[in-house]
Every structure is written in structure tokens, then in C-alpha cells.
PDB file of N, CA and C in Angstrom:
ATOM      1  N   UNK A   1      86.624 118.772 127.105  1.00  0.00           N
ATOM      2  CA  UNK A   1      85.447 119.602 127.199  1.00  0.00           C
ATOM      3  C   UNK A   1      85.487 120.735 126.187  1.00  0.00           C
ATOM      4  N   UNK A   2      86.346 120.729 125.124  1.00  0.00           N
ATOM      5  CA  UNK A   2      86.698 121.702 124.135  1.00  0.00           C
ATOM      6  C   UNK A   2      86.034 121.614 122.590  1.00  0.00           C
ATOM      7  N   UNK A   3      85.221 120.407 122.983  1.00  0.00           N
ATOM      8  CA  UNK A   3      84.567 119.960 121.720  1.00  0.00           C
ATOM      9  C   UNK A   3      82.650 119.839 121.686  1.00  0.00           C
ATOM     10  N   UNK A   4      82.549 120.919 120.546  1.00  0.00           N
ATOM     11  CA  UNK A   4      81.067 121.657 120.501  1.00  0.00           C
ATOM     12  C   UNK A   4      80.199 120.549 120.658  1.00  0.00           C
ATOM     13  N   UNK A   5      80.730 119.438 120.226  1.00  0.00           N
ATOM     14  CA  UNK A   5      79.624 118.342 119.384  1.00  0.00           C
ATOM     15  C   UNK A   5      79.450 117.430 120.830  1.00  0.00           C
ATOM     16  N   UNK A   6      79.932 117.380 121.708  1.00  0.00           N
ATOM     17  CA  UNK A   6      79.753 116.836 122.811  1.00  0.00           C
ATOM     18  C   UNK A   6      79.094 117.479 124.205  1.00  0.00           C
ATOM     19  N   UNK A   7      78.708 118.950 123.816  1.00  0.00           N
ATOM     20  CA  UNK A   7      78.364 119.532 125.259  1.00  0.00           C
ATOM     21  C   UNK A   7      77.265 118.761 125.385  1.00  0.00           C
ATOM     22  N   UNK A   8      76.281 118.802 124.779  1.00  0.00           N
ATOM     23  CA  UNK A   8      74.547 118.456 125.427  1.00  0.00           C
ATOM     24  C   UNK A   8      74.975 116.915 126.682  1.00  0.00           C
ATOM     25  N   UNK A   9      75.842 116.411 126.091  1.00  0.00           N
ATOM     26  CA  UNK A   9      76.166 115.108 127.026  1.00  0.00           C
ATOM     27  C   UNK A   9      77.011 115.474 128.200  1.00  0.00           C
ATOM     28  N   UNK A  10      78.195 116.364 127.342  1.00  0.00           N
ATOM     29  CA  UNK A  10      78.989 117.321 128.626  1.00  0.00           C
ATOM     30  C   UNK A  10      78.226 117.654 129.537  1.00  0.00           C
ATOM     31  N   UNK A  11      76.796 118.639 129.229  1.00  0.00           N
ATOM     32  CA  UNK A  11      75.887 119.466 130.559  1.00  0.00           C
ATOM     33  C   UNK A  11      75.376 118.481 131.256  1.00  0.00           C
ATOM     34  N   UNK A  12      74.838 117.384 130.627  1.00  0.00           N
ATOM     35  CA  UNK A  12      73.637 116.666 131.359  1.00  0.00           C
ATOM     36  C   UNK A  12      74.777 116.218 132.809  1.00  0.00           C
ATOM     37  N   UNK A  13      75.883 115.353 131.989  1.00  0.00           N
ATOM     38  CA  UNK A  13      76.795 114.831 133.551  1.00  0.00           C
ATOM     39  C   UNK A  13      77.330 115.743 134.505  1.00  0.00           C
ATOM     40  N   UNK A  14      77.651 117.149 133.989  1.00  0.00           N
ATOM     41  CA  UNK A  14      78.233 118.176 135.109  1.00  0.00           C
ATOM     42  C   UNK A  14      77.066 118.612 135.468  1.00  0.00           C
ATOM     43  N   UNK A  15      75.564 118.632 135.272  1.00  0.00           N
ATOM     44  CA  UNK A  15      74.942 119.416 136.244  1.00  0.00           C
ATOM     45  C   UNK A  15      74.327 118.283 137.546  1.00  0.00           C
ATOM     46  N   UNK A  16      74.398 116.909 136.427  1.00  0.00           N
ATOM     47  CA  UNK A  16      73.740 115.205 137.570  1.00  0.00           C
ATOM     48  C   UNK A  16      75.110 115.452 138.862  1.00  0.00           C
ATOM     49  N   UNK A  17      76.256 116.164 138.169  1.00  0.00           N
ATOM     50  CA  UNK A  17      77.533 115.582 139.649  1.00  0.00           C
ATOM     51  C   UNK A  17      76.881 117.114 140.340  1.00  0.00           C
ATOM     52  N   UNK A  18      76.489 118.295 139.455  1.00  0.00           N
ATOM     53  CA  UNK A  18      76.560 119.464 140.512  1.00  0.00           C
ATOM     54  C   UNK A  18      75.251 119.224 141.686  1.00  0.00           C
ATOM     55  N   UNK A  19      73.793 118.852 141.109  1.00  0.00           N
ATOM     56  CA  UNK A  19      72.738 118.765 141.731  1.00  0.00           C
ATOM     57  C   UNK A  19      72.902 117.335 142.569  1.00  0.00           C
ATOM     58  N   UNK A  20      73.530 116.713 142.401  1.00  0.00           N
ATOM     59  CA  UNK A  20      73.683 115.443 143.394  1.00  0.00           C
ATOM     60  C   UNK A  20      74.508 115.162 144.080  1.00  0.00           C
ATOM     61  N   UNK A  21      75.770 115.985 144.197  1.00  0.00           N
ATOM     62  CA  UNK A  21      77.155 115.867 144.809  1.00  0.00           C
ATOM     63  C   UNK A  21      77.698 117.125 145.226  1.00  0.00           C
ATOM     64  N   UNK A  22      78.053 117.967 144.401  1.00  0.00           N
ATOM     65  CA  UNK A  22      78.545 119.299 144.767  1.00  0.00           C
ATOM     66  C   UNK A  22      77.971 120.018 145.492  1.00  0.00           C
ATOM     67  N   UNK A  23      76.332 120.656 144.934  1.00  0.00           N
ATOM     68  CA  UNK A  23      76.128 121.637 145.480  1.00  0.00           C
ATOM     69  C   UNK A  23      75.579 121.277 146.929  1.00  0.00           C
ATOM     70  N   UNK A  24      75.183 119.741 147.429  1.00  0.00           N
ATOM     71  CA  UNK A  24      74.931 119.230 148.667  1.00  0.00           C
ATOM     72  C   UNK A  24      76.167 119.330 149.734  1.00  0.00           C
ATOM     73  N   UNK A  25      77.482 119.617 149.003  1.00  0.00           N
ATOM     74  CA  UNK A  25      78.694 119.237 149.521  1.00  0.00           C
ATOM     75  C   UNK A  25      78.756 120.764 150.186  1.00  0.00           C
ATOM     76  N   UNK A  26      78.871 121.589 148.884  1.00  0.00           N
ATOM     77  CA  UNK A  26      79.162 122.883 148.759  1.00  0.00           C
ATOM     78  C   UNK A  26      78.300 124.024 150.423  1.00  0.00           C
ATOM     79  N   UNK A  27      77.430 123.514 150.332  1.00  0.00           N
ATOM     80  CA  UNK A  27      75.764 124.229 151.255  1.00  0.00           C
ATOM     81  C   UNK A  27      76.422 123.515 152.356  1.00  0.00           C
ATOM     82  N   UNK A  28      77.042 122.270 152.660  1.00  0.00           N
ATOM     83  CA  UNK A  28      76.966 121.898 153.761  1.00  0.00           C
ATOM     84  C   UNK A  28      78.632 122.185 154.462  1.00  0.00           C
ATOM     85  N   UNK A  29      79.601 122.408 153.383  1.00  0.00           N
ATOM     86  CA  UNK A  29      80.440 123.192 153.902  1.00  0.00           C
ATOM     87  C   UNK A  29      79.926 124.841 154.312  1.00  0.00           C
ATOM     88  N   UNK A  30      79.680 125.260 154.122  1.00  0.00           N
ATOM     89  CA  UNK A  30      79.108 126.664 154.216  1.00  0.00           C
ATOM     90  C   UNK A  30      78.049 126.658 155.474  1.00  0.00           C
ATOM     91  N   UNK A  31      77.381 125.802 155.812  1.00  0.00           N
ATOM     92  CA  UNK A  31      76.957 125.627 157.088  1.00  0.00           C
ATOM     93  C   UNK A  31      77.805 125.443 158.114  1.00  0.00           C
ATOM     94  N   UNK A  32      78.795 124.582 157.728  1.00  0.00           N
ATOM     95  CA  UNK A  32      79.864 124.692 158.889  1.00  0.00           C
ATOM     96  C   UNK A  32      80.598 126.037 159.321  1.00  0.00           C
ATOM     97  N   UNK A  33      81.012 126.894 158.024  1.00  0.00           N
ATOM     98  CA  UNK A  33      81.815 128.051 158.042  1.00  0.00           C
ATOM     99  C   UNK A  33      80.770 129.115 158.798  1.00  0.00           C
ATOM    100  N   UNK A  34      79.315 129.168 158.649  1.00  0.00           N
ATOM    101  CA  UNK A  34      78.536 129.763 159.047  1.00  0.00           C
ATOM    102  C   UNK A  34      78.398 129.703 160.099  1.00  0.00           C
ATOM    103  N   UNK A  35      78.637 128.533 161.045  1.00  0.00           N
ATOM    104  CA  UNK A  35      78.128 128.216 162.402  1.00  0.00           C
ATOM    105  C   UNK A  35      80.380 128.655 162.708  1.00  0.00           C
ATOM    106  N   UNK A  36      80.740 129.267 161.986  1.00  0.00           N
ATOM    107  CA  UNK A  36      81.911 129.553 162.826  1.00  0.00           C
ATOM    108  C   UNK A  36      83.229 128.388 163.087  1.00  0.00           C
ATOM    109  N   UNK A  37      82.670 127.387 162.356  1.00  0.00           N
ATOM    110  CA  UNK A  37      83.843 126.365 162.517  1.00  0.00           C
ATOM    111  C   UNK A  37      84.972 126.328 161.756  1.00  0.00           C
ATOM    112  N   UNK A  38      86.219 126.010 161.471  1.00  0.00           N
ATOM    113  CA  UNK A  38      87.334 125.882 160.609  1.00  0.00           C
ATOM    114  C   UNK A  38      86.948 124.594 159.574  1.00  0.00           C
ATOM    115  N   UNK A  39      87.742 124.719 158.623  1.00  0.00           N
ATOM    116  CA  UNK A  39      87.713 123.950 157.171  1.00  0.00           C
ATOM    117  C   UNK A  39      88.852 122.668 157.624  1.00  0.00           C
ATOM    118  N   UNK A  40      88.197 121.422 157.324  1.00  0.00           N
ATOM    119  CA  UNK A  40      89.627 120.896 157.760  1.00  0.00           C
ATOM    120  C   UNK A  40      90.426 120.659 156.587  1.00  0.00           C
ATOM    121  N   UNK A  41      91.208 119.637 156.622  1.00  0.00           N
ATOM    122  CA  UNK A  41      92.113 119.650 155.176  1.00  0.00           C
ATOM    123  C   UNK A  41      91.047 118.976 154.709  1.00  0.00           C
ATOM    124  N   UNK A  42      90.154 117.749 154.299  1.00  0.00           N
ATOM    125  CA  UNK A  42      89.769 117.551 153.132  1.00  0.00           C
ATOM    126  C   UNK A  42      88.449 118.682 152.706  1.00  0.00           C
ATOM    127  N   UNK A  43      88.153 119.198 153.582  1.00  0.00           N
ATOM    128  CA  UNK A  43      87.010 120.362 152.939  1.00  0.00           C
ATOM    129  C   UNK A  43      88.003 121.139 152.142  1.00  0.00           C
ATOM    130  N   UNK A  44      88.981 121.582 152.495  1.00  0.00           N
ATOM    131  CA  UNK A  44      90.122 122.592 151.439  1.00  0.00           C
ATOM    132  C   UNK A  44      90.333 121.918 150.421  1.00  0.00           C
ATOM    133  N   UNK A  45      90.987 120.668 150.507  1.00  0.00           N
ATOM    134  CA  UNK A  45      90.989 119.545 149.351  1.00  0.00           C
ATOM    135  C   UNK A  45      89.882 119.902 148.167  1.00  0.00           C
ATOM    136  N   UNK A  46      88.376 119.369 148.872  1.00  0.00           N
ATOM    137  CA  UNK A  46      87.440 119.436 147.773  1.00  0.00           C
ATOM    138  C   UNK A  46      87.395 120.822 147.384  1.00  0.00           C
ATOM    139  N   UNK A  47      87.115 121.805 147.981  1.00  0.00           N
ATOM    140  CA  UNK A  47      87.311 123.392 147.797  1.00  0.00           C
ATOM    141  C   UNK A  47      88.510 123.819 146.342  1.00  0.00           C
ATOM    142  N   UNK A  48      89.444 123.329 146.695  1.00  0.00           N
ATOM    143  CA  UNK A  48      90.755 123.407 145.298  1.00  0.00           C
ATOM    144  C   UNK A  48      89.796 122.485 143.713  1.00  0.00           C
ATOM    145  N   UNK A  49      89.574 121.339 144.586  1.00  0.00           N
ATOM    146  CA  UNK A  49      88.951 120.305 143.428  1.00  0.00           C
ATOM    147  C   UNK A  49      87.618 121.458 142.682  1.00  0.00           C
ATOM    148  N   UNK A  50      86.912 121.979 143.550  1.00  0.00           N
ATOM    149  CA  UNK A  50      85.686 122.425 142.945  1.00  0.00           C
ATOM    150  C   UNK A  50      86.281 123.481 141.734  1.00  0.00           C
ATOM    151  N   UNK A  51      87.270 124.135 142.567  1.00  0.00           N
ATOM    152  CA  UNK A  51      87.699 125.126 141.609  1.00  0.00           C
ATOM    153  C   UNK A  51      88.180 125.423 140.394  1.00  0.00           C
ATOM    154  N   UNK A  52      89.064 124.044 140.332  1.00  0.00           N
ATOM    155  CA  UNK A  52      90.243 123.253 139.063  1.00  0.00           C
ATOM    156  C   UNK A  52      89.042 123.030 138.505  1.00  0.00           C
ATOM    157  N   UNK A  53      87.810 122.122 138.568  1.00  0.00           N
ATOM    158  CA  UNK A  53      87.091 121.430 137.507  1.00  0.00           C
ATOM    159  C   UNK A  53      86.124 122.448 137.050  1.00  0.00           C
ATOM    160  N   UNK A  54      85.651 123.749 137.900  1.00  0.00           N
ATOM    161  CA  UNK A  54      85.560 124.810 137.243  1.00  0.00           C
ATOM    162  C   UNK A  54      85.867 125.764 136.422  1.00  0.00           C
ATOM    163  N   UNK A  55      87.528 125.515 136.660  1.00  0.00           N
ATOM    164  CA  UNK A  55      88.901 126.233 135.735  1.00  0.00           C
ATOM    165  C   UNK A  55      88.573 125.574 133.909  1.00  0.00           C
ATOM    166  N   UNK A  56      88.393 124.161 134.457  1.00  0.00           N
ATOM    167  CA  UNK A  56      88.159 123.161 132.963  1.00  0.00           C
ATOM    168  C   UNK A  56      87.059 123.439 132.704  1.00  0.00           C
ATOM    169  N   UNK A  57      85.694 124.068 133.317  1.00  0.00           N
ATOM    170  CA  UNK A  57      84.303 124.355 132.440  1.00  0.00           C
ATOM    171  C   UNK A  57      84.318 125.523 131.811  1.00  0.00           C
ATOM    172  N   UNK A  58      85.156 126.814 131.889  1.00  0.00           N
ATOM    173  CA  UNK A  58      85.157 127.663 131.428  1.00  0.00           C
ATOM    174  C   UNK A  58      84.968 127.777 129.571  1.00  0.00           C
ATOM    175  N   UNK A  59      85.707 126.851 128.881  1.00  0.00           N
ATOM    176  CA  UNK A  59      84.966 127.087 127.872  1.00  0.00           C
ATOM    177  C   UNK A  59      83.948 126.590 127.632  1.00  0.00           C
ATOM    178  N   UNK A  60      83.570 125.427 128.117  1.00  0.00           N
ATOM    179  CA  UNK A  60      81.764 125.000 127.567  1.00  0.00           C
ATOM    180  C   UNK A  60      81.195 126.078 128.274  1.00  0.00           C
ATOM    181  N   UNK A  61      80.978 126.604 129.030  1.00  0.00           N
ATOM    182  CA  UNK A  61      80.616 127.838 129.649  1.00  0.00           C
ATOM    183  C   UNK A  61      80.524 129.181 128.140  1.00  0.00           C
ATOM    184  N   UNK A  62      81.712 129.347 128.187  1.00  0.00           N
ATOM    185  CA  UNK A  62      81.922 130.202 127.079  1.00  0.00           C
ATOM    186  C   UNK A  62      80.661 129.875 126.115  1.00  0.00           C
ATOM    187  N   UNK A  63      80.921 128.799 125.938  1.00  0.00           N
ATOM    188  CA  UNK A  63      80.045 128.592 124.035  1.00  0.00           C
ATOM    189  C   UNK A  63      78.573 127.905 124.876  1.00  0.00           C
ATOM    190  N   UNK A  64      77.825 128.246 126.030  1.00  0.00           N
ATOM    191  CA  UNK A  64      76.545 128.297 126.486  1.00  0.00           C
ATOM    192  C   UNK A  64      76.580 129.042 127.465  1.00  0.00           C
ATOM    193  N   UNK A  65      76.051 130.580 127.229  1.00  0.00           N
ATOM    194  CA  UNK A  65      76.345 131.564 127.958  1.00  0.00           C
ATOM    195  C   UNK A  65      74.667 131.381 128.714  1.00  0.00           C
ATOM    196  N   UNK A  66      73.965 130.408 128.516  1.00  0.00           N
ATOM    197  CA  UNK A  66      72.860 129.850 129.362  1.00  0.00           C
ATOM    198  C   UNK A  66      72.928 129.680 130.752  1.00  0.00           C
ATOM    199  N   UNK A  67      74.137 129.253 130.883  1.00  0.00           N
ATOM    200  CA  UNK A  67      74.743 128.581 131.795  1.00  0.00           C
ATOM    201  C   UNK A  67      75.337 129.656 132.893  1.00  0.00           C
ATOM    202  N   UNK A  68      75.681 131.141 132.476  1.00  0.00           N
ATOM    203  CA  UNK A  68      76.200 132.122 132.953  1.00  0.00           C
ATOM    204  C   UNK A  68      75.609 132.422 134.226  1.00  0.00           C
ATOM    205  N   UNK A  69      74.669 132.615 134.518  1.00  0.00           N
ATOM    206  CA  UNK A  69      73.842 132.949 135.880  1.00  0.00           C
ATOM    207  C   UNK A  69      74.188 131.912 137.020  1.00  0.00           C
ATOM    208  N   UNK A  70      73.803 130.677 136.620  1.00  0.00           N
ATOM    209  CA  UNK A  70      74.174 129.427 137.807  1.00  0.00           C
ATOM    210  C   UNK A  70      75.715 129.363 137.607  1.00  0.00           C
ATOM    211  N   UNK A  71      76.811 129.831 136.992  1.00  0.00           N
ATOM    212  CA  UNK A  71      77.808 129.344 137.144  1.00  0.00           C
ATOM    213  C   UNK A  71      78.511 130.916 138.078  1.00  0.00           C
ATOM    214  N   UNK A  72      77.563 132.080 137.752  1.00  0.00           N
ATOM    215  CA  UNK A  72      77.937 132.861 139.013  1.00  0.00           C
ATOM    216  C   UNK A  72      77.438 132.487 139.991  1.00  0.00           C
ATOM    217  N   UNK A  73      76.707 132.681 139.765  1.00  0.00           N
ATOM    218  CA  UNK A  73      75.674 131.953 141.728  1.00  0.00           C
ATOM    219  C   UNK A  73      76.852 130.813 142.693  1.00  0.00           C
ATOM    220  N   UNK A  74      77.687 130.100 141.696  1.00  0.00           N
ATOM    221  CA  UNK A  74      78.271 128.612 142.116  1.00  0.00           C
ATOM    222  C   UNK A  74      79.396 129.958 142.698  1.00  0.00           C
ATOM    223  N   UNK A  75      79.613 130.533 141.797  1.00  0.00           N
ATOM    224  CA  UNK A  75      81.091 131.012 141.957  1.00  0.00           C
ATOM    225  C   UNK A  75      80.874 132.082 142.928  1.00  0.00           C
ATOM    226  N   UNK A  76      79.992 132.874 143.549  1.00  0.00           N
ATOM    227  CA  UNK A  76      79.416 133.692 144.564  1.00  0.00           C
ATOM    228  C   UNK A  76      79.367 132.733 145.948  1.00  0.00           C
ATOM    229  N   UNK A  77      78.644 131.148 145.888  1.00  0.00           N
ATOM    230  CA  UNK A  77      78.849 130.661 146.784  1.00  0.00           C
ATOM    231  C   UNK A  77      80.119 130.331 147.373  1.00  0.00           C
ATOM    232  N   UNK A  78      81.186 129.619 146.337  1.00  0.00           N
ATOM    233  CA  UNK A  78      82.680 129.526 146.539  1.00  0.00           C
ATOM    234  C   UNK A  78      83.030 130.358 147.293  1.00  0.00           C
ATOM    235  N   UNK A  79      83.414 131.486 146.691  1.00  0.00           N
ATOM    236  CA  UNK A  79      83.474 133.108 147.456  1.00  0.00           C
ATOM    237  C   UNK A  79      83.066 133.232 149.030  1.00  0.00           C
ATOM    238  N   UNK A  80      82.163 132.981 148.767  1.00  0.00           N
ATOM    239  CA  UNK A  80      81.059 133.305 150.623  1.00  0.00           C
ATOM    240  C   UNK A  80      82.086 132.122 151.425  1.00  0.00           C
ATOM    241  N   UNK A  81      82.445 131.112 150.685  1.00  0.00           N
ATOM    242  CA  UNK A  81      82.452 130.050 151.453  1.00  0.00           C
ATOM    243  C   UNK A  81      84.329 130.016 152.089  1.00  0.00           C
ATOM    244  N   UNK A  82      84.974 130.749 150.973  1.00  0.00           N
ATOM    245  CA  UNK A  82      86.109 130.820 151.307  1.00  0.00           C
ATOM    246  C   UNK A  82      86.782 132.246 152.516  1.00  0.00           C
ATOM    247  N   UNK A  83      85.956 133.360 151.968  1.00  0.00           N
ATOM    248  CA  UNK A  83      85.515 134.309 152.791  1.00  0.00           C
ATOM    249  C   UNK A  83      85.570 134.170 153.997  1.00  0.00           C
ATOM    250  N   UNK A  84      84.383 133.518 154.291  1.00  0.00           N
ATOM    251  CA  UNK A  84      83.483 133.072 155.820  1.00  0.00           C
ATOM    252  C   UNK A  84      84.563 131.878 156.657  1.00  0.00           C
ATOM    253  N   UNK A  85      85.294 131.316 155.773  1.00  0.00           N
ATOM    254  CA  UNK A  85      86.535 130.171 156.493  1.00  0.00           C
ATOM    255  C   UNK A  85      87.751 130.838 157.352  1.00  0.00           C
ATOM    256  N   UNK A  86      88.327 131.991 156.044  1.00  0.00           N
ATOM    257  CA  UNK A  86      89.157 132.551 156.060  1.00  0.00           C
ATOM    258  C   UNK A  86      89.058 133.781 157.262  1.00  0.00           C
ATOM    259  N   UNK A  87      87.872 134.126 157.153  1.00  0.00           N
ATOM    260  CA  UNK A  87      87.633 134.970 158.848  1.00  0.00           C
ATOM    261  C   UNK A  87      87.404 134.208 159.895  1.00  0.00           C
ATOM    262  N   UNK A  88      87.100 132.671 159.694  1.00  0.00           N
ATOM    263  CA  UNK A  88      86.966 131.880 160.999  1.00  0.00           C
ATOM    264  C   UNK A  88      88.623 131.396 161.633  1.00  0.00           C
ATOM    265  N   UNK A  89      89.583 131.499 160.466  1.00  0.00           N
ATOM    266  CA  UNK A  89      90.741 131.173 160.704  1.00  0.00           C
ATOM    267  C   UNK A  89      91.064 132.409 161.552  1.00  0.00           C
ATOM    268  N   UNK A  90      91.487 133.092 161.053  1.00  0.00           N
ATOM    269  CA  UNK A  90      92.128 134.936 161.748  1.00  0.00           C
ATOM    270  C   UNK A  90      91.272 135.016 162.897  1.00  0.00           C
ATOM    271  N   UNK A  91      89.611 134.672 163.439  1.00  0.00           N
ATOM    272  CA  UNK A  91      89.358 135.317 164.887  1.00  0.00           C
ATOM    273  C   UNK A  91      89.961 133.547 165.409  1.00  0.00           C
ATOM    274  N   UNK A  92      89.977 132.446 165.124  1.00  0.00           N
ATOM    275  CA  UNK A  92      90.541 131.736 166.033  1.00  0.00           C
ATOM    276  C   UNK A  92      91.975 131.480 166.521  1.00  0.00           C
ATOM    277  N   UNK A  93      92.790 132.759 165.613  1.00  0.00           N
ATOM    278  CA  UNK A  93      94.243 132.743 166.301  1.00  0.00           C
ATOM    279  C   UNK A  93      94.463 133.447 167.338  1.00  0.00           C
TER     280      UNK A  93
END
């Protein structure tokens, strides 16, 4: 993902997996954490995964600072979502 001449093809497939996979994944973990429930291991699983393949967008990110607003928004939801788990863990001990 380090190569200029390939983003336009790079964006089109990371935003088809974000709008068709992730962010459906993402909203519907966060409904769970919202209604107060615990994360089980594969929601943590994908949770690490979202993060690592976010770790790897950082430079196409970099060199389309277009992209800057929705990739906070993603990273604000993460946040809420790990947040909102992490206090469901501590009141259920």
C-alpha cells in the first residue's frame, strides 16, 4: 500500500470492504457494547484485525489527506467501541 501509482485501485477496494463489511460489523459491535453486553473473543479478534489493517492504511492516508475526516470518524468509532466494552467489563466484575 506504499505505492502512489496504485491508490485509486487501493481506495476503491478498502472503502467496497469498509461500506460492505466493516463498518456493518463495526455499528453492530457497538450496539452490543451499548446495550451493555461483553465482547467475546472473536469480536476482540476482529477489533485487533480492524486496527492492524488500519496501522497498514496510514500511509495511503498520508498521501490522500481526503480521506482524513472518515478515517477519524472510523477511528472515534473504534474508540467509543473499545471504551464502552472496557466499562462493560469492570461493572460486570
Amino acid at each position: 500500500m506504499n505505492d502512489p501509482h496504485n491508490d485509486e485501485g487501493v481506495i476503491a477496494v478498502v472503502m467496497e470492504r469498509f461500506e460492505t463489511k466493516r463498518l456493518p460489523r463495526l455499528l453492530s459491535i457497538e450496539e452490543k457494547v451499548a446495550q451493555g453486553e461483553r465482547l467475546a473473543d472473536f469480536d476482540i479478534a476482529y477489533l485487533e484485525e480492524v486496527f492492524t489493517d488500519a496501522q497498514k492504511l496510514k500511509p495511503l492516508l498520508d498521501r490522500h489527506p481526503e480521506y482524513q475526516t472518515l478515517a477519524t470518524r472510523v477511528i472515534q468509532l473504534y474508540k467509543q467501541i473499545t471504551s464502552r466494552a472496557l466499562a462493560n467489563e469492570n461493572s460486570g466484575s
